[in-house]
C-alpha atoms as a PDB file:
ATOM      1  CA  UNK A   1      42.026 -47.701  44.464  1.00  0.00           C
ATOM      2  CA  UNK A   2      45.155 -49.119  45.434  1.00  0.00           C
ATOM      3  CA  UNK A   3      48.524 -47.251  44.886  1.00  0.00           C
ATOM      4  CA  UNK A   4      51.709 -48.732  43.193  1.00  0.00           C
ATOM      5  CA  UNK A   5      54.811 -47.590  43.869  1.00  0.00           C
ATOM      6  CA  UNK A   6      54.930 -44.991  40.512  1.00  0.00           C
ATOM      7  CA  UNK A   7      53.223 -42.611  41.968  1.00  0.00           C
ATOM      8  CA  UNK A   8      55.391 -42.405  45.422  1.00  0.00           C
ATOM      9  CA  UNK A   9      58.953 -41.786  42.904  1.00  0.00           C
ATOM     10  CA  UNK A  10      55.945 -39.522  40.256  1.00  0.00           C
ATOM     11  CA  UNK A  11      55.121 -37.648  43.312  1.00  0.00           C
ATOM     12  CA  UNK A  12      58.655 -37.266  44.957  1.00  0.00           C
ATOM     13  CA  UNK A  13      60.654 -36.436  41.379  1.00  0.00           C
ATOM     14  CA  UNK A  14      57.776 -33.573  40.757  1.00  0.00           C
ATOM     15  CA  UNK A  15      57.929 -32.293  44.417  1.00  0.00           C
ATOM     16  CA  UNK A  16      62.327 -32.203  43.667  1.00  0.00           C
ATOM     17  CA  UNK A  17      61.694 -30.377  40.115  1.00  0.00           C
ATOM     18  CA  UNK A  18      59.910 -27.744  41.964  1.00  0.00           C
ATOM     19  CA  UNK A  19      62.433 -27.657  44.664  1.00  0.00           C
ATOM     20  CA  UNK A  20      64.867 -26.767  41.945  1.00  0.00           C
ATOM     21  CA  UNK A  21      63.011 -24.617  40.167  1.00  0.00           C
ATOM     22  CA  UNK A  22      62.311 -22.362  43.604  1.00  0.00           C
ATOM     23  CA  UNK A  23      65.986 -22.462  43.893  1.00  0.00           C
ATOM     24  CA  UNK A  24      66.975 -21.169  40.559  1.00  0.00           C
ATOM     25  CA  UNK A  25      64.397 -18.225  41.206  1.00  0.00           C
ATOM     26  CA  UNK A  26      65.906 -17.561  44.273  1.00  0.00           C
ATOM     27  CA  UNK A  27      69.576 -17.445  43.079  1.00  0.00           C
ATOM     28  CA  UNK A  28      68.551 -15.803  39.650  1.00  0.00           C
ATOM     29  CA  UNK A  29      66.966 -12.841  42.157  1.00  0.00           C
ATOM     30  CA  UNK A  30      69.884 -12.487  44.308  1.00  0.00           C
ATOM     31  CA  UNK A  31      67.509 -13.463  47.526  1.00  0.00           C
ATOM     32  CA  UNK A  32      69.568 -16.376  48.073  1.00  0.00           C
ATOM     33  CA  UNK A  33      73.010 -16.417  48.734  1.00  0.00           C
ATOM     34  CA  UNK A  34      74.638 -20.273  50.004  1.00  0.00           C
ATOM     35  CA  UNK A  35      78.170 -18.431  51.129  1.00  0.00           C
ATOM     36  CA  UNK A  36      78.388 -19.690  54.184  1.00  0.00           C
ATOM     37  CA  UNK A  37      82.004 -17.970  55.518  1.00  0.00           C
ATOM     38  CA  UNK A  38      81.644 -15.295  57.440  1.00  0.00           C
ATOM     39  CA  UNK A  39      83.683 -12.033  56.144  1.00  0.00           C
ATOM     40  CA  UNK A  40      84.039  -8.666  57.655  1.00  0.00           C
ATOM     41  CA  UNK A  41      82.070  -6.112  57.551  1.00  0.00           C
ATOM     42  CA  UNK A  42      82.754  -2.372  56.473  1.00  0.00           C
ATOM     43  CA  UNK A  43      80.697   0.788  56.064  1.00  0.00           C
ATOM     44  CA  UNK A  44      80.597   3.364  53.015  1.00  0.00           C
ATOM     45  CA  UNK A  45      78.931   7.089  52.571  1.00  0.00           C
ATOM     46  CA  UNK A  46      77.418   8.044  49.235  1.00  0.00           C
ATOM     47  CA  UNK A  47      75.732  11.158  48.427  1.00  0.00           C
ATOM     48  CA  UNK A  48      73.037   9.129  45.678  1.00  0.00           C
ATOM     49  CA  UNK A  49      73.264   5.570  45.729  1.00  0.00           C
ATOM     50  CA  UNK A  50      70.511   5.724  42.542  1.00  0.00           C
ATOM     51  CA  UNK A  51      68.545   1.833  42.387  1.00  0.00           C
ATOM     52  CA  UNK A  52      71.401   0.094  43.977  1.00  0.00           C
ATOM     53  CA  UNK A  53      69.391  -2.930  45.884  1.00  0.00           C
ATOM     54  CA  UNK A  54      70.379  -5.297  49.334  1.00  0.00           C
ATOM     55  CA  UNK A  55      72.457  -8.061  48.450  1.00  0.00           C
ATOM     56  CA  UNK A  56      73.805  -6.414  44.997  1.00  0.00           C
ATOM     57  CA  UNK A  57      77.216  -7.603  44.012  1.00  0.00           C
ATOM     58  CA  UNK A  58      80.226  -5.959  45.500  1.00  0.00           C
ATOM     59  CA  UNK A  59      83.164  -6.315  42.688  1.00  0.00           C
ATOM     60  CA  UNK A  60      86.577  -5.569  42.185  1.00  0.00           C
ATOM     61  CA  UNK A  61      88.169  -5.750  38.437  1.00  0.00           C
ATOM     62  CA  UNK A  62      84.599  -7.792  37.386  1.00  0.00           C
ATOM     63  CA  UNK A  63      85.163 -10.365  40.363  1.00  0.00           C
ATOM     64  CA  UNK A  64      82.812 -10.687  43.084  1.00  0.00           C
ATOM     65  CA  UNK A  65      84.075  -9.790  46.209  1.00  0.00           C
ATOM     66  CA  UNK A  66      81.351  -9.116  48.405  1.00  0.00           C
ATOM     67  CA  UNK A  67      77.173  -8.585  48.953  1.00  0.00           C
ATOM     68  CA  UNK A  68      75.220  -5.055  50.341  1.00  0.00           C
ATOM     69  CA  UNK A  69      74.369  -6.741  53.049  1.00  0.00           C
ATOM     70  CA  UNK A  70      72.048  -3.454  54.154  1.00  0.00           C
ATOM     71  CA  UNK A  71      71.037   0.427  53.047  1.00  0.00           C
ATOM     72  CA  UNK A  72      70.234   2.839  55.854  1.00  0.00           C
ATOM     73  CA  UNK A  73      70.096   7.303  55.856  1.00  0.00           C
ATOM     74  CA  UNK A  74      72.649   9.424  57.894  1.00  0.00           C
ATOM     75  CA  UNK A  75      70.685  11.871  59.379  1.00  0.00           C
ATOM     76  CA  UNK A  76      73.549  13.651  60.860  1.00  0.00           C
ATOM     77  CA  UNK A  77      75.600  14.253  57.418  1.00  0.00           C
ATOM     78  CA  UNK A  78      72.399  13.463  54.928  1.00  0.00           C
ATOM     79  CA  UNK A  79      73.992  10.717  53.069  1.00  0.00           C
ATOM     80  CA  UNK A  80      73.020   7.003  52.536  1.00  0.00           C
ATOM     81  CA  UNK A  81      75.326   4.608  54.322  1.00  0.00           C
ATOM     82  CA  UNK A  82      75.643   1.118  53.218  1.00  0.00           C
ATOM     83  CA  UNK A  83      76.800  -1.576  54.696  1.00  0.00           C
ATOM     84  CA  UNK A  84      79.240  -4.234  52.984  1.00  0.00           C
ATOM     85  CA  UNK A  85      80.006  -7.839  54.099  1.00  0.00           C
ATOM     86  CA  UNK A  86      83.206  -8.413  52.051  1.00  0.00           C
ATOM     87  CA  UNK A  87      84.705 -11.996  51.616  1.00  0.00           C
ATOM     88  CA  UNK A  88      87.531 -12.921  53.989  1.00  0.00           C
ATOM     89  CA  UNK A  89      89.668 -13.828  51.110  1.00  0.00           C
ATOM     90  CA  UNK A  90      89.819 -10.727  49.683  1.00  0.00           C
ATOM     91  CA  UNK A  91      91.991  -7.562  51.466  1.00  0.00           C
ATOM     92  CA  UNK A  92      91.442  -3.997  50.387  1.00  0.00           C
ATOM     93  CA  UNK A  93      94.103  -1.070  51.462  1.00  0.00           C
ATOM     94  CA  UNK A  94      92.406   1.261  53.911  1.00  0.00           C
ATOM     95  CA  UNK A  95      92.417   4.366  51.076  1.00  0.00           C
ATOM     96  CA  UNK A  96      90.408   2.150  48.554  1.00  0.00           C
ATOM     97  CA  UNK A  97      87.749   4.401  46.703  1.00  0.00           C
ATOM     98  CA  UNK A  98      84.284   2.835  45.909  1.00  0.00           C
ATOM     99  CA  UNK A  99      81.641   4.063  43.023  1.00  0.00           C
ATOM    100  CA  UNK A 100      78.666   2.907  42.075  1.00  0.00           C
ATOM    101  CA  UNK A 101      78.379   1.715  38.603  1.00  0.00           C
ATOM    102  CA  UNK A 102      76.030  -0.332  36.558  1.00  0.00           C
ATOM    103  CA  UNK A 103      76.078  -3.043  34.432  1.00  0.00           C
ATOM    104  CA  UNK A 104      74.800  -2.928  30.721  1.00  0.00           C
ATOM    105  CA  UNK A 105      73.107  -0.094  29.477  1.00  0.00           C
ATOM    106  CA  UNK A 106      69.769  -0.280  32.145  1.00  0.00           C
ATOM    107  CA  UNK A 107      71.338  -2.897  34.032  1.00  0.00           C
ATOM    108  CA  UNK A 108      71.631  -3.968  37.809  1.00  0.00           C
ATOM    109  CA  UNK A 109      73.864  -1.682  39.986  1.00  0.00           C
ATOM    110  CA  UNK A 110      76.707  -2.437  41.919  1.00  0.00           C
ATOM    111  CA  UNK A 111      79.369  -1.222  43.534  1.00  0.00           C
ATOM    112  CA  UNK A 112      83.274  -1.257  42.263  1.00  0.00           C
ATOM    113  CA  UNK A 113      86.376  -0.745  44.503  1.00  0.00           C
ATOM    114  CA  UNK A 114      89.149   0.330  43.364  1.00  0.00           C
ATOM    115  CA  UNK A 115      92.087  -0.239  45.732  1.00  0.00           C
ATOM    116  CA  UNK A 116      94.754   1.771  47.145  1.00  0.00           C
ATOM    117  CA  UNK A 117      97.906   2.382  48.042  1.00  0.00           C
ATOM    118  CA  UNK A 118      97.997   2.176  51.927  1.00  0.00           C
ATOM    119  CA  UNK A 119     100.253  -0.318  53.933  1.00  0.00           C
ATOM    120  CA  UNK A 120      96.717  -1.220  56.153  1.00  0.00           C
ATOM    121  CA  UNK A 121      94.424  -3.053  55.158  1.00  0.00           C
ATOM    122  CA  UNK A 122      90.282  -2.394  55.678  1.00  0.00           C
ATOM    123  CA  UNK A 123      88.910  -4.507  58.821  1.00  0.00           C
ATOM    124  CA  UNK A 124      85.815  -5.001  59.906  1.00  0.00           C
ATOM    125  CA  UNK A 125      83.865  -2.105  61.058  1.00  0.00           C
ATOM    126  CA  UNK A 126      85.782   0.436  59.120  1.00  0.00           C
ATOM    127  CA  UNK A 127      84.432   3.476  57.086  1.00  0.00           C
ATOM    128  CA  UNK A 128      85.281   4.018  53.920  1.00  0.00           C
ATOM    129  CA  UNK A 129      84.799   7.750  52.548  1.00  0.00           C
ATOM    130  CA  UNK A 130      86.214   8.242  49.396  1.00  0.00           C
ATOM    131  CA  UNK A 131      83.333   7.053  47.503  1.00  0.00           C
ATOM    132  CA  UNK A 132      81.160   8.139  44.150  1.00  0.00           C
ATOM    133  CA  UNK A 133      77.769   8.519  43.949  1.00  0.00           C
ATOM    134  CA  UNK A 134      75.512   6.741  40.917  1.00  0.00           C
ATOM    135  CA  UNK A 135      75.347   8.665  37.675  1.00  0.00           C
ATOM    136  CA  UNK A 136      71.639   9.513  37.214  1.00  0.00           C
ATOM    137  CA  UNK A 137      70.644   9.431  33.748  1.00  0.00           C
ATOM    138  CA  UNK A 138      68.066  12.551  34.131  1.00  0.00           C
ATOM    139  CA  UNK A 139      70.742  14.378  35.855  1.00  0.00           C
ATOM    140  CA  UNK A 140      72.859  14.038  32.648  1.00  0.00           C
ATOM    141  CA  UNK A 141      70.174  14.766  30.205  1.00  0.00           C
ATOM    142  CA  UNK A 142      69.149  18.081  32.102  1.00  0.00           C
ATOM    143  CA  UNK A 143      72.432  18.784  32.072  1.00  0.00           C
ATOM    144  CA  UNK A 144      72.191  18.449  28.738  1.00  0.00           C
ATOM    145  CA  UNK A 145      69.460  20.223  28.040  1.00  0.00           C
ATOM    146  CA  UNK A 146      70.487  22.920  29.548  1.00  0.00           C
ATOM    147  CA  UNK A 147      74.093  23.856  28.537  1.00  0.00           C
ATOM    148  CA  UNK A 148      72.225  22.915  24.773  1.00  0.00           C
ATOM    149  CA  UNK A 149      70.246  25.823  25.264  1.00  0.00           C
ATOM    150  CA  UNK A 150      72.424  28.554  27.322  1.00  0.00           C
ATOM    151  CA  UNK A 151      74.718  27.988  23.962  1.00  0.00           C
ATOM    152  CA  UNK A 152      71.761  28.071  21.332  1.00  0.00           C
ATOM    153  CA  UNK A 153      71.026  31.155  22.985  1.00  0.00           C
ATOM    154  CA  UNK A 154      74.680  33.110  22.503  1.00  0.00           C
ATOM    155  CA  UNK A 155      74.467  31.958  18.715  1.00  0.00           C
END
């Protein structure tokens, strides 16, 4: 059966369709990023970082400013420590606090910076400490539950 030259540009436009589609999964997923500068990289302590995932979006005033690049445990002080890889372009004042916050209702989490007031700026390797864990939402409802009770009890 001899072949015409349809199905060589059938086969190759079907074979770039999936291509694309792979991609768009990828980048949809965050398990793909294509920045290809190379920023510094800087260290934060939290006491719960809740579902926050590698490669979750590091912004400042809603802009993206940098990726988790990894999530490891302090054994020595019992905290998670994560590790940032923050985009050259943007400089954050040594005393800049970072909290973890999520977006939407039962969204993704990420983590915010707010910046300081310090003359220096962060550089790579630096530690960042004044940081806010992730609001757990069963951690507010038992809360909850229980000042609802030690005041239906006084009643």
């Amino acid at each position: 059966m001899p072949r015409s030259k349809n199905d060589f540009w059938v086969g190759l436009f079907v074979l770039i369709g999936a291509a694309a589609l792979v991609f768009l999964a990828l980048q949809s997923a965050n398990l793909l990023s294509l920045n290809l500068q190379r920023g510094y990289r800087i260290t934060a302590q939290f006491d719960n970082i809740g579902g926050l995932k590698p490669k979750a979006a590091v912004r400042s005033a809603g802009v993206l400013v940098g990726r988790v690049a990894s999530i490891g445990f302090d054994d020595q002080r019992f905290q998670a420590r994560v590790v940032l890889d923050m985009d050259t372009r943007y400089q954050f004042p040594k005393d800049s606090s970072m909290k973890i916050l999520t977006s939407g209702l039962l969204g993704e989490q990420y983590i915010g910076i707010e910046a300081g007031a310090s003359e220096q700026n962060l550089a790579a390797g630096d530690n960042v400490t004044a940081t806010q864990g992730a609001v757990v939402l069963e951690n507010l409802i038992g809360q909850f539950l229980y000042n609802s009770a030690a005041d239906g009890g006084k009643k």
